[in-house]
Protein backbone atom coordinates (compact mmCIF):
# COMPACT_ATOMS: atom_id res chain seq x y z
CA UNK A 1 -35.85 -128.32 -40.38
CA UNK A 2 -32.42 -127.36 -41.31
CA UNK A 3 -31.72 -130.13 -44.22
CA UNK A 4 -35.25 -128.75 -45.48
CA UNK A 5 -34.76 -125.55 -45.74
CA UNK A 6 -31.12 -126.37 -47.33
CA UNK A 7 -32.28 -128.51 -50.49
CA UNK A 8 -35.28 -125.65 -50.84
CA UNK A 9 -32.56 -122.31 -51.29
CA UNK A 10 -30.27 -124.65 -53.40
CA UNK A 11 -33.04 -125.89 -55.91
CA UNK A 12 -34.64 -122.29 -56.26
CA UNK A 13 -34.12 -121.08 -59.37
CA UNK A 14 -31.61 -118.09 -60.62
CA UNK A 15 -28.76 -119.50 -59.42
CA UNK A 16 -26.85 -120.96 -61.90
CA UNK A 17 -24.73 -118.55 -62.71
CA UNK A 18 -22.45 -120.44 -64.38
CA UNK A 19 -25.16 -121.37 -67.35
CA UNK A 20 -26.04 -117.50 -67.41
CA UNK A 21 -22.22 -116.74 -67.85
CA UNK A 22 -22.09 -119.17 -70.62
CA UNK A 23 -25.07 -117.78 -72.71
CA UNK A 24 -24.09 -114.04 -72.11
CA UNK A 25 -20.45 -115.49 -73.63
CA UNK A 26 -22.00 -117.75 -76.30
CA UNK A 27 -23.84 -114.24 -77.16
CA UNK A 28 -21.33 -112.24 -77.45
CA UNK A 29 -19.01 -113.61 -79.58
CA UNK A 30 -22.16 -114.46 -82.08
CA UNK A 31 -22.61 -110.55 -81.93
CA UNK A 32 -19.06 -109.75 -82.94
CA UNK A 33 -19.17 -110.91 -86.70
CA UNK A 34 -22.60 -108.60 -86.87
CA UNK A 35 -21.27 -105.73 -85.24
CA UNK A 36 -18.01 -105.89 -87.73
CA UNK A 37 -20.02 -105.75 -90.32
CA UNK A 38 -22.04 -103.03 -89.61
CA UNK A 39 -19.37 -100.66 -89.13
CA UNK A 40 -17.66 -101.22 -92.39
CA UNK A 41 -20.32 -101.71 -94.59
CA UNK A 42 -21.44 -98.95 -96.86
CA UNK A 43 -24.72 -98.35 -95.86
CA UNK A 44 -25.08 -99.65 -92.22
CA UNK A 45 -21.58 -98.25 -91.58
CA UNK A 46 -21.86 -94.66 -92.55
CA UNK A 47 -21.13 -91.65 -90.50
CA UNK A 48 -24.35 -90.28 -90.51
CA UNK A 49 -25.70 -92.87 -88.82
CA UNK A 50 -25.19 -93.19 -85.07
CA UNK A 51 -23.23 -95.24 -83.62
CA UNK A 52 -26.06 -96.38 -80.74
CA UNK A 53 -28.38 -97.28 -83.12
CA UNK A 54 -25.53 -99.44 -84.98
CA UNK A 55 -25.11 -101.34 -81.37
CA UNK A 56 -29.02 -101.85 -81.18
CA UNK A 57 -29.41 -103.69 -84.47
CA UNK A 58 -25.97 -105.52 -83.76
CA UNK A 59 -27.76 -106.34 -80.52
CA UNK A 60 -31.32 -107.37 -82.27
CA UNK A 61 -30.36 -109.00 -85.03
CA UNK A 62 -27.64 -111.19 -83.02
CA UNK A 63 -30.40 -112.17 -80.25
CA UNK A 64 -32.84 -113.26 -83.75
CA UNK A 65 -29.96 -115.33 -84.83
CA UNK A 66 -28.15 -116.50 -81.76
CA UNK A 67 -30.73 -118.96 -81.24
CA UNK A 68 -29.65 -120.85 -84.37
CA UNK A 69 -26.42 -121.37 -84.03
CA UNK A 70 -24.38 -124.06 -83.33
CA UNK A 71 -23.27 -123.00 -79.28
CA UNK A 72 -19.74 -122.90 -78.46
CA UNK A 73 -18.10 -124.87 -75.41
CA UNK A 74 -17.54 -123.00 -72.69
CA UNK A 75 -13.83 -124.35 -72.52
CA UNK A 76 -13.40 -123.52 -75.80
CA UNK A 77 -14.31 -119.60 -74.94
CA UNK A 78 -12.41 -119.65 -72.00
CA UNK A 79 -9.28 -121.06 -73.40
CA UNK A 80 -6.63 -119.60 -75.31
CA UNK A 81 -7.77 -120.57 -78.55
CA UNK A 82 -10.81 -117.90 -77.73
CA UNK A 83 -8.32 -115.39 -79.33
CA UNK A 84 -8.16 -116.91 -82.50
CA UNK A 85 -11.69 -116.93 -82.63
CA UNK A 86 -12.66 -113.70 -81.15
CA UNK A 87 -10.46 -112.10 -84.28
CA UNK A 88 -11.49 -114.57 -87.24
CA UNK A 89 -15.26 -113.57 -86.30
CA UNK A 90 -13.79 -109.72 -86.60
CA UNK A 91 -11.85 -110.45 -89.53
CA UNK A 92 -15.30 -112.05 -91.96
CA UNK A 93 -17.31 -108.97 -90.53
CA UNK A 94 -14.98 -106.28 -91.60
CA UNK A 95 -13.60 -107.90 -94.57
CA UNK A 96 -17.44 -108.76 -95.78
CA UNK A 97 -18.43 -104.87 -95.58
CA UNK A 98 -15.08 -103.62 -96.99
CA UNK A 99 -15.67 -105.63 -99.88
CA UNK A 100 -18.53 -104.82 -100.43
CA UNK A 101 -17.85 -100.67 -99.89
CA UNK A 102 -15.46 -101.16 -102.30
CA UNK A 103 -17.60 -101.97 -104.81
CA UNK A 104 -19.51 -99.22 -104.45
CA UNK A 105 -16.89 -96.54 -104.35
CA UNK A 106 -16.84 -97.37 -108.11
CA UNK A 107 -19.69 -94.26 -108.42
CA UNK A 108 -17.77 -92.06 -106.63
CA UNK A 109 -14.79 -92.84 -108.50
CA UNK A 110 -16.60 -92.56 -111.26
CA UNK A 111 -18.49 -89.05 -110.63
CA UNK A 112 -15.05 -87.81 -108.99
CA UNK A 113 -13.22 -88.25 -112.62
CA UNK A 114 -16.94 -86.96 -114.71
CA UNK A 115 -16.82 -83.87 -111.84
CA UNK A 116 -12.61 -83.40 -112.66
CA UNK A 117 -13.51 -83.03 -116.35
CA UNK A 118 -15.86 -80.94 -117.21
CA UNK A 119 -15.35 -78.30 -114.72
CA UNK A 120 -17.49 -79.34 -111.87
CA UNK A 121 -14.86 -80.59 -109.49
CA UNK A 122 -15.29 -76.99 -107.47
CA UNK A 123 -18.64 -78.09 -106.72
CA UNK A 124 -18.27 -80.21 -103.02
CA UNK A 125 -18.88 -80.65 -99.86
CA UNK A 126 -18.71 -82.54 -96.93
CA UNK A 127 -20.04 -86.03 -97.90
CA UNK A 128 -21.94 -87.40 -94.90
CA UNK A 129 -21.16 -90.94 -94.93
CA UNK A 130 -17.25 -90.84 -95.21
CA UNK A 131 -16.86 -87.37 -93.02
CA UNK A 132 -14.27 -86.44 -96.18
CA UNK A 133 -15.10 -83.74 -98.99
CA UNK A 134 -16.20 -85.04 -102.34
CA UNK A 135 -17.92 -83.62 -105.62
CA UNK A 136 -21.59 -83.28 -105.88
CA UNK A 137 -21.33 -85.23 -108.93
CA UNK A 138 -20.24 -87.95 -107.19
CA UNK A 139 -22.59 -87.60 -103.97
CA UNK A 140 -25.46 -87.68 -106.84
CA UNK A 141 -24.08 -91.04 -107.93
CA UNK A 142 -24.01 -92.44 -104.85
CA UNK A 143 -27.31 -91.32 -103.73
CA UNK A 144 -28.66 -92.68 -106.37
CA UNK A 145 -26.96 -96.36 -106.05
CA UNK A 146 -28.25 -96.20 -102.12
CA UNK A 147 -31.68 -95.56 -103.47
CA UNK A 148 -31.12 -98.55 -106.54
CA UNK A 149 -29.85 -100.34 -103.42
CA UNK A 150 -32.44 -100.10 -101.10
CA UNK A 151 -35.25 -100.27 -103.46
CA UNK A 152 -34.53 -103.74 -104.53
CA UNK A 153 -34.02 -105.05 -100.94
CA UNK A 154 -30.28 -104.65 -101.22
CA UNK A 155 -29.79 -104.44 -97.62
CA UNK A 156 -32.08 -107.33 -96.91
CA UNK A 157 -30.33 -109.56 -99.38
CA UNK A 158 -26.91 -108.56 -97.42
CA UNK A 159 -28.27 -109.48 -93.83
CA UNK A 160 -29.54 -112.85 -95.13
CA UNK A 161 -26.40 -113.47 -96.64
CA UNK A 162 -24.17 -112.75 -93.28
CA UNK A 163 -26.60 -114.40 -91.74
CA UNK A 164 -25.99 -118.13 -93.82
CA UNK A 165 -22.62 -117.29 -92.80
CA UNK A 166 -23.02 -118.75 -89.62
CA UNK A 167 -24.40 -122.03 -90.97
CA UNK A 168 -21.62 -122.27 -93.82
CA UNK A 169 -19.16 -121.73 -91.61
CA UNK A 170 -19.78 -121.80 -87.40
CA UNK A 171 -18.38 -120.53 -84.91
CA UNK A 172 -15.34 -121.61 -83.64
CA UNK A 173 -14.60 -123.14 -87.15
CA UNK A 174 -11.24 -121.21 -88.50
CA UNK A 175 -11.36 -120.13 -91.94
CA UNK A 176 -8.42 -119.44 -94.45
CA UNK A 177 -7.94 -116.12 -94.83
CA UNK A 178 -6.53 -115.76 -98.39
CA UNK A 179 -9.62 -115.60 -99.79
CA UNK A 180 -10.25 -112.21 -98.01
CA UNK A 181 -6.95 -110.93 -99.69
CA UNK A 182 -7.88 -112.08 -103.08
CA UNK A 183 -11.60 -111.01 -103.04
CA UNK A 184 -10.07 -107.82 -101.63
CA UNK A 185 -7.55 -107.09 -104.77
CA UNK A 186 -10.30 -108.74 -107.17
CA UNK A 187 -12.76 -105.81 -105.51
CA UNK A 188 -10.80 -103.52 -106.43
CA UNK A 189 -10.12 -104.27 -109.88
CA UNK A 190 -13.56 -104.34 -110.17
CA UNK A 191 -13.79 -100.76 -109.01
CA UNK A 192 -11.99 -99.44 -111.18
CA UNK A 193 -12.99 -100.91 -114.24
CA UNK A 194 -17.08 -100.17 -113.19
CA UNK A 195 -15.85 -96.57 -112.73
CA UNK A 196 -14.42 -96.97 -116.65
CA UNK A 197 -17.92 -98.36 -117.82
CA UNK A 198 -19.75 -95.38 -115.79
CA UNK A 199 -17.82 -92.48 -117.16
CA UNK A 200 -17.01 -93.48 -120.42
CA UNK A 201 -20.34 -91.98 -122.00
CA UNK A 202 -19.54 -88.77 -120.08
CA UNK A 203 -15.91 -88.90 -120.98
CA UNK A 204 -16.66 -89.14 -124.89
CA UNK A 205 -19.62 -86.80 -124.80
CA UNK A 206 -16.61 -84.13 -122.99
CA UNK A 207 -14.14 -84.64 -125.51
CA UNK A 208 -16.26 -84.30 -128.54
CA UNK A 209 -17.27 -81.26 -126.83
CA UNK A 210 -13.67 -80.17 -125.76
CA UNK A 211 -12.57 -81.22 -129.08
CA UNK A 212 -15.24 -78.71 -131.14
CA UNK A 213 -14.38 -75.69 -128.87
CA UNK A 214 -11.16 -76.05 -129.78
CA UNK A 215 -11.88 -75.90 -133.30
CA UNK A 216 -14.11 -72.87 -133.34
CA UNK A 217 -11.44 -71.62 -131.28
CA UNK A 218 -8.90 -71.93 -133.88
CA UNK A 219 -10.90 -70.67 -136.45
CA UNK A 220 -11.61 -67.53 -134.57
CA UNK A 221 -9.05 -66.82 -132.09
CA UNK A 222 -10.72 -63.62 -131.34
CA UNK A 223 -13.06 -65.66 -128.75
CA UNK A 224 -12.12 -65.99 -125.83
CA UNK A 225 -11.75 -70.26 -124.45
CA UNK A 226 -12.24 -69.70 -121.10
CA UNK A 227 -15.34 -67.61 -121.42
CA UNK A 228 -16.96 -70.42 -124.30
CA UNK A 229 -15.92 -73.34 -123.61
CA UNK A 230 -16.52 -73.28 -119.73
CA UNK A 231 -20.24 -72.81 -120.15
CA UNK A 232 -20.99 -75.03 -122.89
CA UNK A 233 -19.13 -77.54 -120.98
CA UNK A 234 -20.96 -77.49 -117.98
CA UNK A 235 -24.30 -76.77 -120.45
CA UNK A 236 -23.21 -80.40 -121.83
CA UNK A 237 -22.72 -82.42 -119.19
CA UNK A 238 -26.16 -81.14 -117.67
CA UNK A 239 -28.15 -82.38 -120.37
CA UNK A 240 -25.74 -85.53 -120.48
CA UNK A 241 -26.57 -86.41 -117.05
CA UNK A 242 -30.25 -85.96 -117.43
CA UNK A 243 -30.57 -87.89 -120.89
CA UNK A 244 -28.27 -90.74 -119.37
CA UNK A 245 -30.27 -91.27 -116.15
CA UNK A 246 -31.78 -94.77 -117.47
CA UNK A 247 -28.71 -95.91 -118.59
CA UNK A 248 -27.10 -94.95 -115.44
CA UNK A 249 -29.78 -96.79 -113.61
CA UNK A 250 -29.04 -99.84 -115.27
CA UNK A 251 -25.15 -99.92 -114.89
CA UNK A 252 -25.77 -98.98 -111.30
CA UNK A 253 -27.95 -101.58 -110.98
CA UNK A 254 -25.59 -104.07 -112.63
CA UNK A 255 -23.00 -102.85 -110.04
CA UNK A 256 -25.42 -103.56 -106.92
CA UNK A 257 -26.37 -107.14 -108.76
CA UNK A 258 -22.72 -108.04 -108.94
CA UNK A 259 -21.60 -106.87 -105.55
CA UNK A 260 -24.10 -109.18 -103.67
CA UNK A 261 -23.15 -112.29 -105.79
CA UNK A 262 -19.33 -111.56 -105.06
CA UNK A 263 -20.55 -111.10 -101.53
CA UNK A 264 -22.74 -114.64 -101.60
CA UNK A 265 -19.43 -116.29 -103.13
CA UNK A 266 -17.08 -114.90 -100.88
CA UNK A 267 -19.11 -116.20 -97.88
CA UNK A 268 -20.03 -119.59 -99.62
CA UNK A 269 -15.98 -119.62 -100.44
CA UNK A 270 -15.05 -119.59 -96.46
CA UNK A 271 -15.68 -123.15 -95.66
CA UNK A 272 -14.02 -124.36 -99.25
CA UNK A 273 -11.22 -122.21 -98.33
């Protein structure tokens, strides 16, 4: 009875722990490249958003995906080399959404320097997904690229492209990290120079305005600048920003287009790198 009952409590199921211990490992180091991004990017990673309901979809989207990727020896995860690993999977995740956060702080650089000019800058508050305080102008702006963003499946196009990440380049596979540096200084380049194209129209439209005060000004110095030119400033850049709404949309647009590509070439870039 005794050699029966032995081979029937070692073949019942459950108790290989050691396979459970490798899939719960195997898991979480697919997870940690998700959950990286998700607290830097721009959208996924804001304040507003709690920070539980960042760990579900970290958790969700992970178990969707873990399933198709390549598994990782268990000596491999237990060895020392798991360090190396454990931060390069860190490293895409955060670089990948501070990339692509810096492309869209363009519109806030862009309404910060509009709000600056014509008066508006005393206009802020607390902007929800950074915690810091910003214009209005430039909360507008960015409201309206998250809408631009979401609208055209933005967000979807980002998860599928983190998601290919782990077939360009597996885990366990170390990547060179110089590309992160240069699409990092490239980024913001970029930033600055989409913040140009944004608030040039705005800029011209305030000095042509700034620019006819001060000659009605000069050719009646009785009036008073401060009591003109204040209002008819902020008169102008109201009807600016409403007339320039479809051209806004489009630059916008462009600046959402050209993030995701930069993103998709960054990520294809890894395993070339």
């Amino acid at each position: 009875m005794l050699p029966i009952a032995t081979q029937t409590i070692t073949g019942m199921p459950g108790l290989e722990l050691q396979g459970l211990i490798t899939i719960i490992l195997q898991y979480f180091v697919t997870m940690l490249r998700i959950g990286a991004f998700l607290i830097s990017a721009p959208l996924l990673g804001a304040r507003w958003l709690p920070l539980r309901v960042r760990l579900i979809m970290s958790v969700v989207i992970s178990l969707i995906i873990w399933q198709y990727t390549v598994p990782v020896s268990v000596e491999l995860l237990t060895s020392f080399k798991s360090i190396i690993i454990i931060f390069s999977e860190i490293v895409i995740g955060l670089s990948a959404g501070l990339i692509l956060t810096i492309w869209f702080s363009a519109v806030l650089l862009a309404g910060e320097k509009v709000a600056s000019s014509s008066g508006l800058s005393f206009a802020a508050q607390i902007d929800p997904s950074t915690g810091g305080q910003t214009p209005v102008v430039s909360q507008i702006f960015y409201l309206f690229l998250l809408v631009l963003f979401t609208s055209t499946d933005g967000h979807l196009v980002v998860i599928r492209t983190l998601l290919d990440s782990y077939r360009i380049l597996p885990i366990g596979v170390i990547p060179s990290f110089d590309i992160f540096i240069s699409a990092g200084i490239q980024a913001a380049g970029t930033m600055f120079y989409a913040a140009s194209i944004i608030m040039l129209p705005f800029s011209v439209i305030l000095l042509l305005t700034n620019f006819s005060i001060g000659i009605i000004t000069r050719s009646a110095p009785s009036l008073n600048l401060f009591s003109i030119g204040f209002p008819i400033t902020l008169i102008g850049i109201f009807f600016v920003l409403y007339f320039s709404t479809t051209s806004l949309a489009n630059s916008i647009s462009d600046l959402t287009s050209a993030s995701l590509i930069n993103l998709k070439d960054i990520i294809e870039g890894l395993i070339n790198g």
